[in-house]
C-alpha atoms as a PDB file:
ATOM      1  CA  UNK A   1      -4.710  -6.692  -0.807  1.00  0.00           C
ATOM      2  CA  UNK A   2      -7.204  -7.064  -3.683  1.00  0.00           C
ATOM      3  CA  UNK A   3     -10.129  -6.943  -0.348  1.00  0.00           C
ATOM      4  CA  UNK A   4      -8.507  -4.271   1.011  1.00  0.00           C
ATOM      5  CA  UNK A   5      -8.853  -2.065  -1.592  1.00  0.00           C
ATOM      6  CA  UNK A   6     -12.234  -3.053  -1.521  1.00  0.00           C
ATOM      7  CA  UNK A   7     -13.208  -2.718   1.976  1.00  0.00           C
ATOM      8  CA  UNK A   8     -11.480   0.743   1.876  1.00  0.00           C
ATOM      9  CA  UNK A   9     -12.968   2.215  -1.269  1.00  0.00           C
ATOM     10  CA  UNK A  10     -16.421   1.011   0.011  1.00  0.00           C
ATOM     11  CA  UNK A  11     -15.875   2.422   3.617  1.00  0.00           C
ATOM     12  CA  UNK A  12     -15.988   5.946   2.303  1.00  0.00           C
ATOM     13  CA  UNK A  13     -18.436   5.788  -0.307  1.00  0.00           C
ATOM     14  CA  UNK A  14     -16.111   6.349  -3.341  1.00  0.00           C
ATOM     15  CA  UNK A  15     -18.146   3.840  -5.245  1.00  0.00           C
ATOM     16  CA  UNK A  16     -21.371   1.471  -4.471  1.00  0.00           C
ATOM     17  CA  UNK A  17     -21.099  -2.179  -4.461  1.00  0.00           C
ATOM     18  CA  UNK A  18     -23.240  -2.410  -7.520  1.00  0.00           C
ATOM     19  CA  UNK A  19     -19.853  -0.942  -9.307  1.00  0.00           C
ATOM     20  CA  UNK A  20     -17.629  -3.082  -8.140  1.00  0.00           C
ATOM     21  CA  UNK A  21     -17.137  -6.319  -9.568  1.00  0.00           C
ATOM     22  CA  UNK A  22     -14.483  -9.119  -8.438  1.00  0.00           C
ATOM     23  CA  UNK A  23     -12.666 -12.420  -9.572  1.00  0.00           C
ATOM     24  CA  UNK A  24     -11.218 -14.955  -7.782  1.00  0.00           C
ATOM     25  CA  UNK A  25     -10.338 -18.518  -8.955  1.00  0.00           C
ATOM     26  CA  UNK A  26     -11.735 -20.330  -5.819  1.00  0.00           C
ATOM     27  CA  UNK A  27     -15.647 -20.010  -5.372  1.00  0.00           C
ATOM     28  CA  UNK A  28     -15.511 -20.182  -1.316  1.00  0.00           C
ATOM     29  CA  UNK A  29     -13.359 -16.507  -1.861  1.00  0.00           C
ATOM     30  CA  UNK A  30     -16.242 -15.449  -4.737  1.00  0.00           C
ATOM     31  CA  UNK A  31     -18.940 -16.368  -2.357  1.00  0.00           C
ATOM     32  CA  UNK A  32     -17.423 -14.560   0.801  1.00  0.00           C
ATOM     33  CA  UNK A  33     -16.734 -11.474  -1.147  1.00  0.00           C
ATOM     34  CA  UNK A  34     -20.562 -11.211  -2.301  1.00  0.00           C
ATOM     35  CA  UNK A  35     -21.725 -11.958   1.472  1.00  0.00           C
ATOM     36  CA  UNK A  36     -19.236  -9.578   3.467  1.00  0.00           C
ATOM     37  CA  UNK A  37     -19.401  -6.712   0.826  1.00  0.00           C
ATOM     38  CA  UNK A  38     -22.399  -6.967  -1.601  1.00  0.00           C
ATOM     39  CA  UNK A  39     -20.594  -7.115  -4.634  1.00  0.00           C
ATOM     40  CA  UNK A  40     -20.980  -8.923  -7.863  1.00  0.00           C
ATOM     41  CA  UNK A  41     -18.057 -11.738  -7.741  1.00  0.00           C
ATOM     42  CA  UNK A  42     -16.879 -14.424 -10.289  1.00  0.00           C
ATOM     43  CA  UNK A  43     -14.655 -17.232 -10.795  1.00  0.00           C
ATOM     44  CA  UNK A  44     -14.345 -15.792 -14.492  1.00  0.00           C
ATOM     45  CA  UNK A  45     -11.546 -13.285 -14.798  1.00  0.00           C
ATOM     46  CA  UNK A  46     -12.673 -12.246 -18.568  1.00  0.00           C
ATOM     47  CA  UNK A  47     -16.404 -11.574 -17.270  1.00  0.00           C
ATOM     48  CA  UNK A  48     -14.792  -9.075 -14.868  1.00  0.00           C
ATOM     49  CA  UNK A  49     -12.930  -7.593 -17.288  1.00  0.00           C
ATOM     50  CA  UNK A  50     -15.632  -7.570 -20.368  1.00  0.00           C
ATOM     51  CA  UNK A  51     -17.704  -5.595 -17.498  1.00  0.00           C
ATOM     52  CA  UNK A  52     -15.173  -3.106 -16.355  1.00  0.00           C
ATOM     53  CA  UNK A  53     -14.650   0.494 -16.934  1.00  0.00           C
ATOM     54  CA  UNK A  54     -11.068   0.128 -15.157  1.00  0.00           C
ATOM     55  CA  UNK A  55      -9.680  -2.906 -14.046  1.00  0.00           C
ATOM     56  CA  UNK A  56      -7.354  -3.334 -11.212  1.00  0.00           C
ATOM     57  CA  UNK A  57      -4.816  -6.449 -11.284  1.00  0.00           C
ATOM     58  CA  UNK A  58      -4.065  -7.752  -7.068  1.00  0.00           C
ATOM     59  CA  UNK A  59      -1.788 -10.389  -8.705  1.00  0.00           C
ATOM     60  CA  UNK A  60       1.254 -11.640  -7.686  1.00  0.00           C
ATOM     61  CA  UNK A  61       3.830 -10.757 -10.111  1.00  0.00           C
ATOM     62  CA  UNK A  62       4.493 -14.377 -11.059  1.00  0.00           C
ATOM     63  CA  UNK A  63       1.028 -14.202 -11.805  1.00  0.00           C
ATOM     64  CA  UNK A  64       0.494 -11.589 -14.601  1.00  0.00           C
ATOM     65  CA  UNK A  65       1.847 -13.793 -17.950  1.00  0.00           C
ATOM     66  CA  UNK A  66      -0.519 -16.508 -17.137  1.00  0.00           C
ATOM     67  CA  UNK A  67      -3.524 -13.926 -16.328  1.00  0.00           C
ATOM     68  CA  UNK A  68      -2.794 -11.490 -19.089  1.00  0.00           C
ATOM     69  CA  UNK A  69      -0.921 -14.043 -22.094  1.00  0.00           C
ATOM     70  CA  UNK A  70      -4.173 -14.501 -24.175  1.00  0.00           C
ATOM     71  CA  UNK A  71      -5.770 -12.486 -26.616  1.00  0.00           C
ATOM     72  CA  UNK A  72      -9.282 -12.529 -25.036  1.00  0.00           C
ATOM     73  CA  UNK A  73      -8.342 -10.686 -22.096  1.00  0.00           C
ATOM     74  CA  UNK A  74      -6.144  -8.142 -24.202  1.00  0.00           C
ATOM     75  CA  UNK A  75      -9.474  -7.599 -26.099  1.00  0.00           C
ATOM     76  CA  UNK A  76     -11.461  -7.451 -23.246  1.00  0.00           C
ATOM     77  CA  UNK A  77      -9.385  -4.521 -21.551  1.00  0.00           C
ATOM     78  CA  UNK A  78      -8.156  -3.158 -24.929  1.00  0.00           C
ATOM     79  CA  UNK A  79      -8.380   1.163 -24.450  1.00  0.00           C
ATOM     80  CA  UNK A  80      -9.725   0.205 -21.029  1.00  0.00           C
ATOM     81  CA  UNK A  81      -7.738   1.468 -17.656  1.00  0.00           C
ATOM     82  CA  UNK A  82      -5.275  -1.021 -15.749  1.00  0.00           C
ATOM     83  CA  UNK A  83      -4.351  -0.613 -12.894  1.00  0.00           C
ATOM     84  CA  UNK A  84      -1.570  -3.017 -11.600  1.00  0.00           C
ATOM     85  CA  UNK A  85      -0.047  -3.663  -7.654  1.00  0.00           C
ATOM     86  CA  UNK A  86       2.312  -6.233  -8.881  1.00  0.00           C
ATOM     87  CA  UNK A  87       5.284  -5.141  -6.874  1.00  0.00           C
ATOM     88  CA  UNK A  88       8.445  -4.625  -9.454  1.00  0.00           C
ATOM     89  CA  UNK A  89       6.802  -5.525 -12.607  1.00  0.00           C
ATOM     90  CA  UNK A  90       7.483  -2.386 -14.918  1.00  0.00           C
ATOM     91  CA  UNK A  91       5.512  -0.405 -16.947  1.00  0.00           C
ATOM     92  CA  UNK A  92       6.969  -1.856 -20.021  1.00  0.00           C
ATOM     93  CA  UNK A  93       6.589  -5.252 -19.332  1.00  0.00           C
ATOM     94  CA  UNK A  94       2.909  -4.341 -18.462  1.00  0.00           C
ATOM     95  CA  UNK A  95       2.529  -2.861 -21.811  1.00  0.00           C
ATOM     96  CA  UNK A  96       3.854  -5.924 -23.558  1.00  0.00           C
ATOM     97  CA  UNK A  97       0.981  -7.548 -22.263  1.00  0.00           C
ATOM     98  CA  UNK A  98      -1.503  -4.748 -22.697  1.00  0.00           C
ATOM     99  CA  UNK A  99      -0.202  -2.631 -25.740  1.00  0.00           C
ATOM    100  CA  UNK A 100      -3.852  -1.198 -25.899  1.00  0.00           C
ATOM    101  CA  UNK A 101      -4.705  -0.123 -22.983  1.00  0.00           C
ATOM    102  CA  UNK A 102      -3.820   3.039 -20.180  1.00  0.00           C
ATOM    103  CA  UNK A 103      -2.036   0.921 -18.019  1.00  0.00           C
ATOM    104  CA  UNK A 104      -1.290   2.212 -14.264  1.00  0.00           C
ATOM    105  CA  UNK A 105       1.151   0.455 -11.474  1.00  0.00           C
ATOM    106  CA  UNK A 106       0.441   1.369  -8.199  1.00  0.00           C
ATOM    107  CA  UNK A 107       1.935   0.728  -5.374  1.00  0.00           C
ATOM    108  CA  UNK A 108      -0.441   0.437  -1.830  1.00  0.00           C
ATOM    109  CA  UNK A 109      -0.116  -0.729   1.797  1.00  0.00           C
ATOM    110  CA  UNK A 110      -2.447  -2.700   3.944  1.00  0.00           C
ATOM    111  CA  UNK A 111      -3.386   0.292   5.901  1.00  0.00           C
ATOM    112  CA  UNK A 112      -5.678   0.746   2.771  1.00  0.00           C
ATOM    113  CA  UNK A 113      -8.286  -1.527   5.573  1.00  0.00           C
ATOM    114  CA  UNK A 114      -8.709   1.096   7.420  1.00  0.00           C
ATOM    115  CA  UNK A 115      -8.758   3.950   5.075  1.00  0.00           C
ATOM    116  CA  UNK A 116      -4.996   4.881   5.960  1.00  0.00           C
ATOM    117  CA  UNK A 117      -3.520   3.730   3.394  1.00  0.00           C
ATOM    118  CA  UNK A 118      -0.498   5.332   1.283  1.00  0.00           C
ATOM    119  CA  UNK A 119      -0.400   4.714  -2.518  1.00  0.00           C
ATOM    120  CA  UNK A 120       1.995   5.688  -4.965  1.00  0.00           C
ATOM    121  CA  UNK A 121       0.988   5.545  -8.711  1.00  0.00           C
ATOM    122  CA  UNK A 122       2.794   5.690 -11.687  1.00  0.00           C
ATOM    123  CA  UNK A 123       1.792   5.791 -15.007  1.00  0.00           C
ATOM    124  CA  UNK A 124       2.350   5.197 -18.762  1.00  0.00           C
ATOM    125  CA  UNK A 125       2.916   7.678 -21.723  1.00  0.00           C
ATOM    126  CA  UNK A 126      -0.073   6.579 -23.161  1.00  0.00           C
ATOM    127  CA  UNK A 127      -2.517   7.215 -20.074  1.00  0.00           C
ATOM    128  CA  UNK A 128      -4.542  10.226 -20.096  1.00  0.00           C
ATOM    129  CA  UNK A 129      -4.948  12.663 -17.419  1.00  0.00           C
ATOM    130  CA  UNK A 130      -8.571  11.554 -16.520  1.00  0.00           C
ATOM    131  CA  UNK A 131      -8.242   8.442 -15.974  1.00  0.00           C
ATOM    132  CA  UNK A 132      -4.839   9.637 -14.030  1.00  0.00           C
ATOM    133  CA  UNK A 133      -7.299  11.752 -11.822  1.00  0.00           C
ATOM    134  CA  UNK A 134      -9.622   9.006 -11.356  1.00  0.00           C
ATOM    135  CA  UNK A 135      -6.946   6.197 -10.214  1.00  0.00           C
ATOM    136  CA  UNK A 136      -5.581   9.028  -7.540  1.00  0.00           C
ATOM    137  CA  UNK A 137      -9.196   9.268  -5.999  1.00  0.00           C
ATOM    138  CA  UNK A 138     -10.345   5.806  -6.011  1.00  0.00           C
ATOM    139  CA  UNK A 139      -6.711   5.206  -3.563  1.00  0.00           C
ATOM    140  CA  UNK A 140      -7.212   8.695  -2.462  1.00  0.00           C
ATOM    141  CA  UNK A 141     -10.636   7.446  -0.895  1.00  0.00           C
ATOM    142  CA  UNK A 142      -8.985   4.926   1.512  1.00  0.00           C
ATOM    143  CA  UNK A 143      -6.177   6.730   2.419  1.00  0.00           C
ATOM    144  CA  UNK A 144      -3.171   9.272   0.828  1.00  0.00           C
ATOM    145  CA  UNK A 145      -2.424   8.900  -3.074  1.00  0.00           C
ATOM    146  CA  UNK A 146       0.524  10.569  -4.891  1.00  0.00           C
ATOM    147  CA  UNK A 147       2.086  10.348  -8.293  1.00  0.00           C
ATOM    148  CA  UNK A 148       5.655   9.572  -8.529  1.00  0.00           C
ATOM    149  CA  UNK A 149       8.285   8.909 -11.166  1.00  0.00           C
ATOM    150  CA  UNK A 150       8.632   5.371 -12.229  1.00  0.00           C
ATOM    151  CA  UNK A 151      11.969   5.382 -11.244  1.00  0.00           C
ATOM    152  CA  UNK A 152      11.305   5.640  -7.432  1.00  0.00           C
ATOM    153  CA  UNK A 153       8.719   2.708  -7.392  1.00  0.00           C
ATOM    154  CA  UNK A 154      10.820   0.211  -5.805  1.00  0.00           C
ATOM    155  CA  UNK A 155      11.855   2.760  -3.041  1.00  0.00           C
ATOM    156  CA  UNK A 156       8.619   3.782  -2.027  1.00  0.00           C
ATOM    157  CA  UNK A 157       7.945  -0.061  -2.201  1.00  0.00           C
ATOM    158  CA  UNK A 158      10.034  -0.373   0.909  1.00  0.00           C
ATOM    159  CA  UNK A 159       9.167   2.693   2.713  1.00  0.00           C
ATOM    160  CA  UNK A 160       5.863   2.424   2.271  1.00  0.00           C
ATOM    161  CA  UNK A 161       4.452  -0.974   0.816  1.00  0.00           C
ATOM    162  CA  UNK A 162       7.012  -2.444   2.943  1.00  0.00           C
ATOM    163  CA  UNK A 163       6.937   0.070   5.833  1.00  0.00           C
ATOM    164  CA  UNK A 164       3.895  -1.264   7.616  1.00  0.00           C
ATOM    165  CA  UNK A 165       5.660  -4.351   8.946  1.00  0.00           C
ATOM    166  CA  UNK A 166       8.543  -2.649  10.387  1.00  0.00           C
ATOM    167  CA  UNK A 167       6.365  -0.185  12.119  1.00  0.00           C
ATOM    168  CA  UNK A 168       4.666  -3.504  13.230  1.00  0.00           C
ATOM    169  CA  UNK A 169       8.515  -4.297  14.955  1.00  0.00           C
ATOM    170  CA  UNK A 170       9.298  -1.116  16.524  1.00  0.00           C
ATOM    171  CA  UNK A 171       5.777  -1.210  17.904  1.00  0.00           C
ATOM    172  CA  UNK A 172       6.182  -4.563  19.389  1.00  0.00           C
ATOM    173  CA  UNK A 173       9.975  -3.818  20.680  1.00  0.00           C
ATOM    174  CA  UNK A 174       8.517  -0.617  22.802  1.00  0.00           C
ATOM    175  CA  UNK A 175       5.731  -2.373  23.847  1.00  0.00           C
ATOM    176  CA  UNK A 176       8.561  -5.130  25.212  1.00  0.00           C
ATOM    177  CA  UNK A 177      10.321  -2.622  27.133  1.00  0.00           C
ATOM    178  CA  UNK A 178       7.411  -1.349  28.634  1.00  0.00           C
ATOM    179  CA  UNK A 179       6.457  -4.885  29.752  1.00  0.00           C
ATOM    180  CA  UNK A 180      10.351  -4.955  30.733  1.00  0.00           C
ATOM    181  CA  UNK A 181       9.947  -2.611  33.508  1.00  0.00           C
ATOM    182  CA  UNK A 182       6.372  -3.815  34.841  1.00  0.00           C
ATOM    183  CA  UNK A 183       3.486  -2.490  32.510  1.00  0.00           C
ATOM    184  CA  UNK A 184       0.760  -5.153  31.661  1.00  0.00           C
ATOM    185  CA  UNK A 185       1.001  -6.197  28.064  1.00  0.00           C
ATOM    186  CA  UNK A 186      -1.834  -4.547  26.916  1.00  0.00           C
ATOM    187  CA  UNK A 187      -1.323  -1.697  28.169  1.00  0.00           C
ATOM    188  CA  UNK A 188       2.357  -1.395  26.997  1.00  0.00           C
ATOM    189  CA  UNK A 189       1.225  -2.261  23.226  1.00  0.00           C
ATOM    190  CA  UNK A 190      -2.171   0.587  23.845  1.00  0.00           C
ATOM    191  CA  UNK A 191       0.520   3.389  24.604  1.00  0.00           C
ATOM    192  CA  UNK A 192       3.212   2.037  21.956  1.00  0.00           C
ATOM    193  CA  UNK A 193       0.365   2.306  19.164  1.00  0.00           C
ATOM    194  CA  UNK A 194      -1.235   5.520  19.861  1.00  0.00           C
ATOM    195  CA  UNK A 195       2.359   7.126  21.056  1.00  0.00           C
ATOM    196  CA  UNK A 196       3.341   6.380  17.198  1.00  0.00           C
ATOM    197  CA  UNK A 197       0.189   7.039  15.786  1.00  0.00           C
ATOM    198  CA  UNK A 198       0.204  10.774  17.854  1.00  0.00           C
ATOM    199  CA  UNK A 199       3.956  11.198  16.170  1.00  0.00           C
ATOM    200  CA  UNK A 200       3.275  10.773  13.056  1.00  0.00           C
ATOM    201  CA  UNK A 201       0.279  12.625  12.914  1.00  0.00           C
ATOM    202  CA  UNK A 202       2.180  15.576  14.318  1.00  0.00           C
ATOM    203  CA  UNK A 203       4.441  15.386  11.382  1.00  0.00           C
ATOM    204  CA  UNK A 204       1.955  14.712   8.757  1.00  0.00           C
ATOM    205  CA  UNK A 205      -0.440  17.957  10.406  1.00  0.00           C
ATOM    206  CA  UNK A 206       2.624  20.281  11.442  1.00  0.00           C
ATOM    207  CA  UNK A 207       4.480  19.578   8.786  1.00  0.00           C
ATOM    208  CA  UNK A 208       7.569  20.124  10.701  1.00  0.00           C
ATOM    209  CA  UNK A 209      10.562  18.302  10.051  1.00  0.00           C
ATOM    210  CA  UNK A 210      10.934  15.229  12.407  1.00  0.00           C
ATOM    211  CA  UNK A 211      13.851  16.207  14.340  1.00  0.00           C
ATOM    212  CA  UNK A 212      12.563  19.478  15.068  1.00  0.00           C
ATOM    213  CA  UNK A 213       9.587  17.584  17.149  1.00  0.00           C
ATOM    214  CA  UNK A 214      12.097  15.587  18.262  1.00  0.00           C
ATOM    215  CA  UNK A 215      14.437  17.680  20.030  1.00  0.00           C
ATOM    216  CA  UNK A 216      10.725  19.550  21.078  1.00  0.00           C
ATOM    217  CA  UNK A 217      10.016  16.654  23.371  1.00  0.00           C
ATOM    218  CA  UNK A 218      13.823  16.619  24.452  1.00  0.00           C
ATOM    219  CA  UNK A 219      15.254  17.801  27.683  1.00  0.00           C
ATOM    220  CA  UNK A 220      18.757  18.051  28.725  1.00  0.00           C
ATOM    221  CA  UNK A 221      19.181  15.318  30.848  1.00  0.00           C
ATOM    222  CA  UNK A 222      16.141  14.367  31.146  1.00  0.00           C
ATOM    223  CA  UNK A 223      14.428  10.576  30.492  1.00  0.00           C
ATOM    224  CA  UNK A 224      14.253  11.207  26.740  1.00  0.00           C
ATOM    225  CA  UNK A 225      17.402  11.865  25.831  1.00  0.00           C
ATOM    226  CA  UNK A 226      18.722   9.166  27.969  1.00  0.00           C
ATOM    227  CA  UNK A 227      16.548   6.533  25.438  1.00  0.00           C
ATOM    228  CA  UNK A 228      17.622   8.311  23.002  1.00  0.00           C
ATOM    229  CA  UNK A 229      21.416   7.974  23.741  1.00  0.00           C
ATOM    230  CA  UNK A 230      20.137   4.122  23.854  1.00  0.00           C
ATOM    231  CA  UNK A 231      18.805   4.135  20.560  1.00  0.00           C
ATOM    232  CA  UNK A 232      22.104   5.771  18.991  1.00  0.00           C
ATOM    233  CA  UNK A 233      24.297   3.236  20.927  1.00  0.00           C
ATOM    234  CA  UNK A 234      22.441   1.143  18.791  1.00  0.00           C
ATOM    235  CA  UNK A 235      23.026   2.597  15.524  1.00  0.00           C
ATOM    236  CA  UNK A 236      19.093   2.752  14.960  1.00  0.00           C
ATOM    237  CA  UNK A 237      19.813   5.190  12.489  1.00  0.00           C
ATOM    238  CA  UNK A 238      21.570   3.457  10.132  1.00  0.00           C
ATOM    239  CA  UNK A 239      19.828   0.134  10.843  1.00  0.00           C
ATOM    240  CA  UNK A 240      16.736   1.635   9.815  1.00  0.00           C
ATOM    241  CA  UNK A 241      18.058   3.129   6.399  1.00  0.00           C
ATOM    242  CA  UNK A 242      19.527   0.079   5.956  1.00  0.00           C
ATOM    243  CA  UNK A 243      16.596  -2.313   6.125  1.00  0.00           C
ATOM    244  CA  UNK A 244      14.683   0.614   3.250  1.00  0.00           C
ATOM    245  CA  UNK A 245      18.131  -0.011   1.074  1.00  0.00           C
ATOM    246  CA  UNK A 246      17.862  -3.833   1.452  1.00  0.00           C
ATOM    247  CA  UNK A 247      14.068  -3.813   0.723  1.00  0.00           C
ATOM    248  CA  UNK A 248      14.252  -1.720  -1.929  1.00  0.00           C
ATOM    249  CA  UNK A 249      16.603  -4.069  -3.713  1.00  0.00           C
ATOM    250  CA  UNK A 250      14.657  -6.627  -3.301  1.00  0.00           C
ATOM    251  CA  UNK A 251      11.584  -4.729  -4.824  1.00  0.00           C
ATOM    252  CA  UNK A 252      13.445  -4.500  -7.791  1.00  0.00           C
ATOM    253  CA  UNK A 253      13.941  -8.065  -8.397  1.00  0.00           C
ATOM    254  CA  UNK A 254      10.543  -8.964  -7.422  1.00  0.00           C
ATOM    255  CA  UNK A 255       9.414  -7.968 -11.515  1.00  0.00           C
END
């Protein structure tokens, strides 16, 4: 995710390599990073942060005590920005190990690669509005941003953090259908991805409610509604909200 990020920030020119820099622990990563992107990389974390302006942790959550429990690194990003993607950690937890700085959790989805991502941030009392701005537009640059209560992190952790993968499913199942009744592979996954692709770019541009476009495509009696009777038989519905109430769950146990 931490490449991502990178790829997607550099993709539309929201910064230059030369003001990015990266850490990894394993030098094979470090030296891929500096050949596929042009930035500086290290194996150090603290040089990375002792050179930052804002600092972005793509940790695992198990991750954070052992990256942030020393006072060297607190120095080193002491009044600085963080900004963390550690799904469920809190903001309190991330200002027990950073009391001194503006610290940030955001939430983004591997559509960040190709500049669609969708972000949520969150932040803490103590972060100003600046460096609020700024954290907005460096996600904003690969993608959607949007500032949400911290409250609703671990649901828009499912829906969206989440949400890529079971887009990923419904893709594949439609494409199996398709194959089903005689289209070539290919083919059946080309029209399943721009099909949803085209729908929810008609929601996001028309900003009409979904089951007004819905019922827009629907004709009595006609092919549509018969899949559609399908997909109620099925209780798609409900399976659907279901697997966002599970995930977010588990988003909140994940801190």
């Amino acid at each position: 995710m931490g490449e991502a990020i990178v790829r997607g920030i550099l993709a539309n020119g929201a910064l230059a390599p030369s003001q990015i820099i990266a850490s990894d622990m394993r030098p094979e990563v470090v030296k891929a990073l500096t050949e596929k992107h042009g930035i500086r990389a290290t194996t150090d974390n603290l040089v990375a942060a002792n050179e930052a302006h804002t600092a972005l942790l793509c940790v695992k959550p198990y991750q954070l005590a052992t990256l942030l429990e020393n006072a060297a690194m607190k120095d080193a990003l002491k009044n600085k920005v963080v900004i963390s993607i550690a799904a469920g950690v809190r903001l309190e937890k991330l200002m027990g190990f950073l009391p001194q700085s503006q610290v940030i959790r955001a939430m983004p989805n591997t559509p960040i690669l190709i500049s669609e991502g969708m972000t949520a941030l969150c932040r803490a009392k103590a972060v100003k509005d600046e460096a609020m701005r700024f954290a907005l537009a460096l996600f904003s640059s690969a993608g959607r941003a949007q500032e949400i209560d911290e409250a609703q992190m671990d649901i828009v952790t499912a829906v969206a953090g989440s949400g890529p993968a079971f887009m990923f499913v419904m893709i594949d199942a439609l494409a199996d259908g398709a194959v089903r009744m005689g289209l070539r592979r290919d083919l059946a996954v080309a029209f399943a991805t721009q099909t949803m692709q085209g729908a929810a770019r008609m929601v996001a541009q028309t900003g009409s409610h979904p089951g007004v476009l819905k019922d827009q495509v629907t004709t009595p009696g006609g092919c549509t509604a018969a899949g559609l009777s399908v997909m109620e038989d099925g209780k798609i519905r409900s399976v659907l909200a279901r697997t966002i109430e599970e995930a977010t769950r588990a988003a909140g146990k994940l801190g």
